[in-house]
N, C-alpha and C. Protein backbone atom coordinates (compact mmCIF):
# COMPACT_ATOMS: atom_id res chain seq x y z
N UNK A 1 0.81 -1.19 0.00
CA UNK A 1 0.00 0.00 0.00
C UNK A 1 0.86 1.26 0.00
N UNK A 2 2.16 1.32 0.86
CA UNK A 2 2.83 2.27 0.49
C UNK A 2 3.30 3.12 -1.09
N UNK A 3 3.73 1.34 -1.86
CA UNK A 3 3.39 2.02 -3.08
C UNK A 3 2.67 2.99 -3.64
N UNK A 4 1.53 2.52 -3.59
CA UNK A 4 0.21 3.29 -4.24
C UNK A 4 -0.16 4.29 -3.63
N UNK A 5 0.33 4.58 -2.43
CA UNK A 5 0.63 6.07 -1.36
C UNK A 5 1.61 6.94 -2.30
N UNK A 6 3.02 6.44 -2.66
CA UNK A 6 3.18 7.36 -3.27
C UNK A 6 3.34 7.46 -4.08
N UNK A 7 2.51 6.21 -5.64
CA UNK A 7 2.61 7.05 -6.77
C UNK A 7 1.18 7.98 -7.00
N UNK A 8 0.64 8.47 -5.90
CA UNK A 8 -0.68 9.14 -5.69
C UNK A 8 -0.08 10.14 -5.57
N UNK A 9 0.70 10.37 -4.77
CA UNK A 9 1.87 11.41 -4.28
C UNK A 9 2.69 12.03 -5.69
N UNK A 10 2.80 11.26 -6.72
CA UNK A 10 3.82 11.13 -7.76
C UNK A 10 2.80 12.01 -8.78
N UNK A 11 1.78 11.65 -8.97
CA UNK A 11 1.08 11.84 -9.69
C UNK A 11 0.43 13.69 -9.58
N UNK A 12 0.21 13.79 -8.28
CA UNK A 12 -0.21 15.50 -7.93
C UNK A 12 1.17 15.96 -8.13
N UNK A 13 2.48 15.45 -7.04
CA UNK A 13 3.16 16.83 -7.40
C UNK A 13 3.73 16.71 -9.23
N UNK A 14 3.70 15.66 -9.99
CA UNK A 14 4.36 15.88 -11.17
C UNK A 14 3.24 16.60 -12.00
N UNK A 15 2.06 16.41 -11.98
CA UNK A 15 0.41 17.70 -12.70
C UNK A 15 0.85 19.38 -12.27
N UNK A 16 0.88 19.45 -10.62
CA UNK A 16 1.25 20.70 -10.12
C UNK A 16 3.09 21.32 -10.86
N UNK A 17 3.42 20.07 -11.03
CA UNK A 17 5.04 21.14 -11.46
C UNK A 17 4.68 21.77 -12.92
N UNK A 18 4.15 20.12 -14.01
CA UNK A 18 3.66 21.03 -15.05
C UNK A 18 3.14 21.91 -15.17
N UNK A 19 1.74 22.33 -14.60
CA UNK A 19 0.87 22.97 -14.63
C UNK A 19 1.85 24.46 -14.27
N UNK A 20 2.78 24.68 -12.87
CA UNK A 20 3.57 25.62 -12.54
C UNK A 20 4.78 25.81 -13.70
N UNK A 21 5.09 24.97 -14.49
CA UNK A 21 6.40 25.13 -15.48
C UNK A 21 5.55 25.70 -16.74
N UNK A 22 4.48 25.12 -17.02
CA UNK A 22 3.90 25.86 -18.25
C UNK A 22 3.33 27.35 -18.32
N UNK A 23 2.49 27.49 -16.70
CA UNK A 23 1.97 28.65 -16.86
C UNK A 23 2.37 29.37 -16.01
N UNK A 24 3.33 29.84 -15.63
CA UNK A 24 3.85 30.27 -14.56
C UNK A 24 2.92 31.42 -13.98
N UNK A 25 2.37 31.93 -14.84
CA UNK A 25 1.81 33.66 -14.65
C UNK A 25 0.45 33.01 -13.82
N UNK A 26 0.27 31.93 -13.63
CA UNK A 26 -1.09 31.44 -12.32
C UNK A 26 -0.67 30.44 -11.24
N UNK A 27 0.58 30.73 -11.19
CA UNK A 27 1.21 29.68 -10.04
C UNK A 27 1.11 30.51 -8.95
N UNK A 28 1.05 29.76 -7.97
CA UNK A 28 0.62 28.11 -7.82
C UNK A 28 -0.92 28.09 -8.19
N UNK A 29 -0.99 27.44 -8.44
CA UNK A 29 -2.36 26.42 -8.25
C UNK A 29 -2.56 25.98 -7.40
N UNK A 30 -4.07 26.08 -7.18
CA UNK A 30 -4.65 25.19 -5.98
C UNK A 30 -5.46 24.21 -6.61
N UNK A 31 -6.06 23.25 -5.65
CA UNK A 31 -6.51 21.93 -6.22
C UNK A 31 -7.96 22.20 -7.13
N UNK A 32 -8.27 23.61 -6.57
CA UNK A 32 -9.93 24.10 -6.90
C UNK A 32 -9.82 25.60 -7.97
N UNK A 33 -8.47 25.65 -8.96
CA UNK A 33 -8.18 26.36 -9.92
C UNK A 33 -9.01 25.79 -11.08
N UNK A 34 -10.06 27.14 -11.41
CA UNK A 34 -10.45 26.30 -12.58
C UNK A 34 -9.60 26.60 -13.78
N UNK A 35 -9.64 25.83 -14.91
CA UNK A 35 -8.35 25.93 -15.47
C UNK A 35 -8.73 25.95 -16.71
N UNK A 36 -9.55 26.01 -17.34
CA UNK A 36 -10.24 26.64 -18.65
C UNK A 36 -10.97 28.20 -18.11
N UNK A 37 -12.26 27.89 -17.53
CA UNK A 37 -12.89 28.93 -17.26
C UNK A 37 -12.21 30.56 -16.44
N UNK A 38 -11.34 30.00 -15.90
CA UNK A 38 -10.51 31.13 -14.96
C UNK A 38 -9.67 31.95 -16.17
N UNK A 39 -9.28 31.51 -17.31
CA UNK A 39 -8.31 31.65 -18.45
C UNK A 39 -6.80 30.98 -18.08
N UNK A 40 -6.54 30.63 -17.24
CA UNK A 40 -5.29 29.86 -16.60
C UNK A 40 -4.37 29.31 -18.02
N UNK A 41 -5.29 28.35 -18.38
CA UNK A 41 -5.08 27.96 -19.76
C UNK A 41 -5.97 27.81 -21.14
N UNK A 42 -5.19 28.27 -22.05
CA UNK A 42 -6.28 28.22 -23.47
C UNK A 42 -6.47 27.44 -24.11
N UNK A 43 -6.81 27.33 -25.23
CA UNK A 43 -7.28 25.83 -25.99
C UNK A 43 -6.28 25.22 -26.28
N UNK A 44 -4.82 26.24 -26.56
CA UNK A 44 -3.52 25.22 -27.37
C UNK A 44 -2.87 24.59 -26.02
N UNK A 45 -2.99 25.55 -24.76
CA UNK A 45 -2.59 24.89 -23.63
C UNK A 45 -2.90 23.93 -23.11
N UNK A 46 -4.56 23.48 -23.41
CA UNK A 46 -5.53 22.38 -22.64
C UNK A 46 -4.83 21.39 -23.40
N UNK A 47 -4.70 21.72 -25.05
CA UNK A 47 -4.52 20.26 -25.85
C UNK A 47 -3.10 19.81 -25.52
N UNK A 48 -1.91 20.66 -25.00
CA UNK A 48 -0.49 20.54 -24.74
C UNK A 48 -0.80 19.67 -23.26
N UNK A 49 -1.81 20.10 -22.53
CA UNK A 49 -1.58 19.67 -21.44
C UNK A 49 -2.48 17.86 -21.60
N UNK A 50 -3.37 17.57 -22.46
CA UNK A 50 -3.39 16.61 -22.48
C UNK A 50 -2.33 15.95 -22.98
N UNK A 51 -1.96 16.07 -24.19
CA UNK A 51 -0.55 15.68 -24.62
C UNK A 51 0.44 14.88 -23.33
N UNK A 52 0.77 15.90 -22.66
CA UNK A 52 1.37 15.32 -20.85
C UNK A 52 0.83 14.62 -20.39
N UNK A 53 -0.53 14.75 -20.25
CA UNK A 53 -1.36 13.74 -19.16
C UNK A 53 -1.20 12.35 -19.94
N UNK A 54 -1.15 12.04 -21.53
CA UNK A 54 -1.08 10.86 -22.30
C UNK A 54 0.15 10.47 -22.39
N UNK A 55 1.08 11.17 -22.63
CA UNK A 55 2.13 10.35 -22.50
C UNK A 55 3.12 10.22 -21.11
N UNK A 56 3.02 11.10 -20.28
CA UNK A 56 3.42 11.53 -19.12
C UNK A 56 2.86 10.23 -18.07
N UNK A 57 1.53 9.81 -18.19
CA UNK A 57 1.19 9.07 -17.66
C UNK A 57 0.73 7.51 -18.39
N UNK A 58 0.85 7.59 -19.48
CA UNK A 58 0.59 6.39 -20.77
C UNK A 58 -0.91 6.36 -20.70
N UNK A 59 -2.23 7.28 -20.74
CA UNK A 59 -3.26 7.21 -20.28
C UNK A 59 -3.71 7.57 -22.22
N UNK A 60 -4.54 6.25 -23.05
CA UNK A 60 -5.30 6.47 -24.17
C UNK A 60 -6.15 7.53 -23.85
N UNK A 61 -6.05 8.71 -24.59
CA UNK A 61 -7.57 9.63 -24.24
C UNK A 61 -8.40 9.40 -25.26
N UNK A 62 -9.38 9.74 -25.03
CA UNK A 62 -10.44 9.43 -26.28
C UNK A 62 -11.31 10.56 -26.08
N UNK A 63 -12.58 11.00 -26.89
CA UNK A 63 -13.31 12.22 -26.57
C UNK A 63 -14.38 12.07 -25.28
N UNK A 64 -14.19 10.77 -24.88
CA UNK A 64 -15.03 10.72 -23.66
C UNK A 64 -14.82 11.68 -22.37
N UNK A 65 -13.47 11.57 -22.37
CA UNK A 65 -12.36 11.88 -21.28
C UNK A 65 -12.53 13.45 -21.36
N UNK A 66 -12.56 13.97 -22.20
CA UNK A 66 -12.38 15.54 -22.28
C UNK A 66 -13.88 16.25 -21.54
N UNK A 67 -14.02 15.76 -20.28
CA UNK A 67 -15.19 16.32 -19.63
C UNK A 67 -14.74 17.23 -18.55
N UNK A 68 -15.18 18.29 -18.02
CA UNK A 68 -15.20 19.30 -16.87
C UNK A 68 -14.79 18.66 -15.58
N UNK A 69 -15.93 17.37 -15.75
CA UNK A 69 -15.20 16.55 -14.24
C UNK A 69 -14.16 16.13 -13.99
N UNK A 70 -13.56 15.62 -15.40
CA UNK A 70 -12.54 15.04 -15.77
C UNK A 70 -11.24 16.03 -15.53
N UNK A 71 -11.35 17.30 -16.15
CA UNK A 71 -10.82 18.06 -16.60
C UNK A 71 -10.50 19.58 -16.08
N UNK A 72 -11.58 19.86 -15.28
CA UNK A 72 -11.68 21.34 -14.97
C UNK A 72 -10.64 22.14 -14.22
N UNK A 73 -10.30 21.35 -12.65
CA UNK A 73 -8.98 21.55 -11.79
C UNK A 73 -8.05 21.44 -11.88
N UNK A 74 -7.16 20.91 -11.34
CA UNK A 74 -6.17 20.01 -10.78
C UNK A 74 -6.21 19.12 -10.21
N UNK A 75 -7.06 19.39 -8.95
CA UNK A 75 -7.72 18.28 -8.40
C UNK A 75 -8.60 16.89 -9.38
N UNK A 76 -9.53 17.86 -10.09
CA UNK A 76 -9.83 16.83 -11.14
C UNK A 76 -8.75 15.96 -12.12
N UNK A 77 -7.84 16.93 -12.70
CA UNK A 77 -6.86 16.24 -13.14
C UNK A 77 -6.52 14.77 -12.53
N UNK A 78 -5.44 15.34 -11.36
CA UNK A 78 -5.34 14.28 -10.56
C UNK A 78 -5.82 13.15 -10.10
N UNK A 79 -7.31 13.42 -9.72
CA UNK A 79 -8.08 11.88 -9.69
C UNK A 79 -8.55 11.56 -10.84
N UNK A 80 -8.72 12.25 -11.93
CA UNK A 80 -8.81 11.26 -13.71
C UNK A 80 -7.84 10.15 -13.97
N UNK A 81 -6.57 10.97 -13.83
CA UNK A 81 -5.09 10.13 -13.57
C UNK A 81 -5.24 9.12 -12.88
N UNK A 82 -5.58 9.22 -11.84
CA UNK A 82 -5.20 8.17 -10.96
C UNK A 82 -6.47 6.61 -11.29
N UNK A 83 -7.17 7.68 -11.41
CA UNK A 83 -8.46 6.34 -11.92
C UNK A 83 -8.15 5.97 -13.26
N UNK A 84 -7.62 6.30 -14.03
CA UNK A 84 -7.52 5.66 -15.46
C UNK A 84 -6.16 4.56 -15.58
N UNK A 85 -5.25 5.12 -14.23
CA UNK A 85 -3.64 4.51 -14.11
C UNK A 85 -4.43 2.89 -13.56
N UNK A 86 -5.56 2.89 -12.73
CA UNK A 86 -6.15 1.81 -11.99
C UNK A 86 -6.53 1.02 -12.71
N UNK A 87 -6.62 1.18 -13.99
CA UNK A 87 -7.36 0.39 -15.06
C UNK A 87 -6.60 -0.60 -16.03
């Protein structure tokens, strides 16, 4: 279980560094940043940042995936990740 403690751990701070290395001008982020709607990031940013989330984490996206719940935070980020890594 420790494992999976910290690639949970692995998984937020490596979203939060990207998220802080790409956009610096809204760092930090908090877990409840919305990240389209706030302007944080724009459309070429969302698609760069899936880009990361797919290969960064080996996660197939498909157009299902590109939902608000899925998508909106960080926080959301993070548990998409982690539930799709479970699979």
């Amino acid at each position: 279980m420790l494992v999976a403690k910290e690639n949970e751990i692995d998984v937020a701070d490596t979203i939060y560094s990207y998220l802080a290395d790409r956009f610096p001008a809204y760092a930090p982020f908090s877990a409840d940043t919305e990240l389209l709607e706030s302007g944080a990031i724009d459309s070429l940013g969302f698609l760069e940042l899936m880009v990361f989330i797919g290969e960064g984490f080996g996660i197939i996206l498909n157009d299902e995936h590109f939902t608000p719940e899925n998508l909106g935070t960080p926080a959301d980020l993070i548990a998409f990740v982690r539930r799709e890594r479970r699979r």
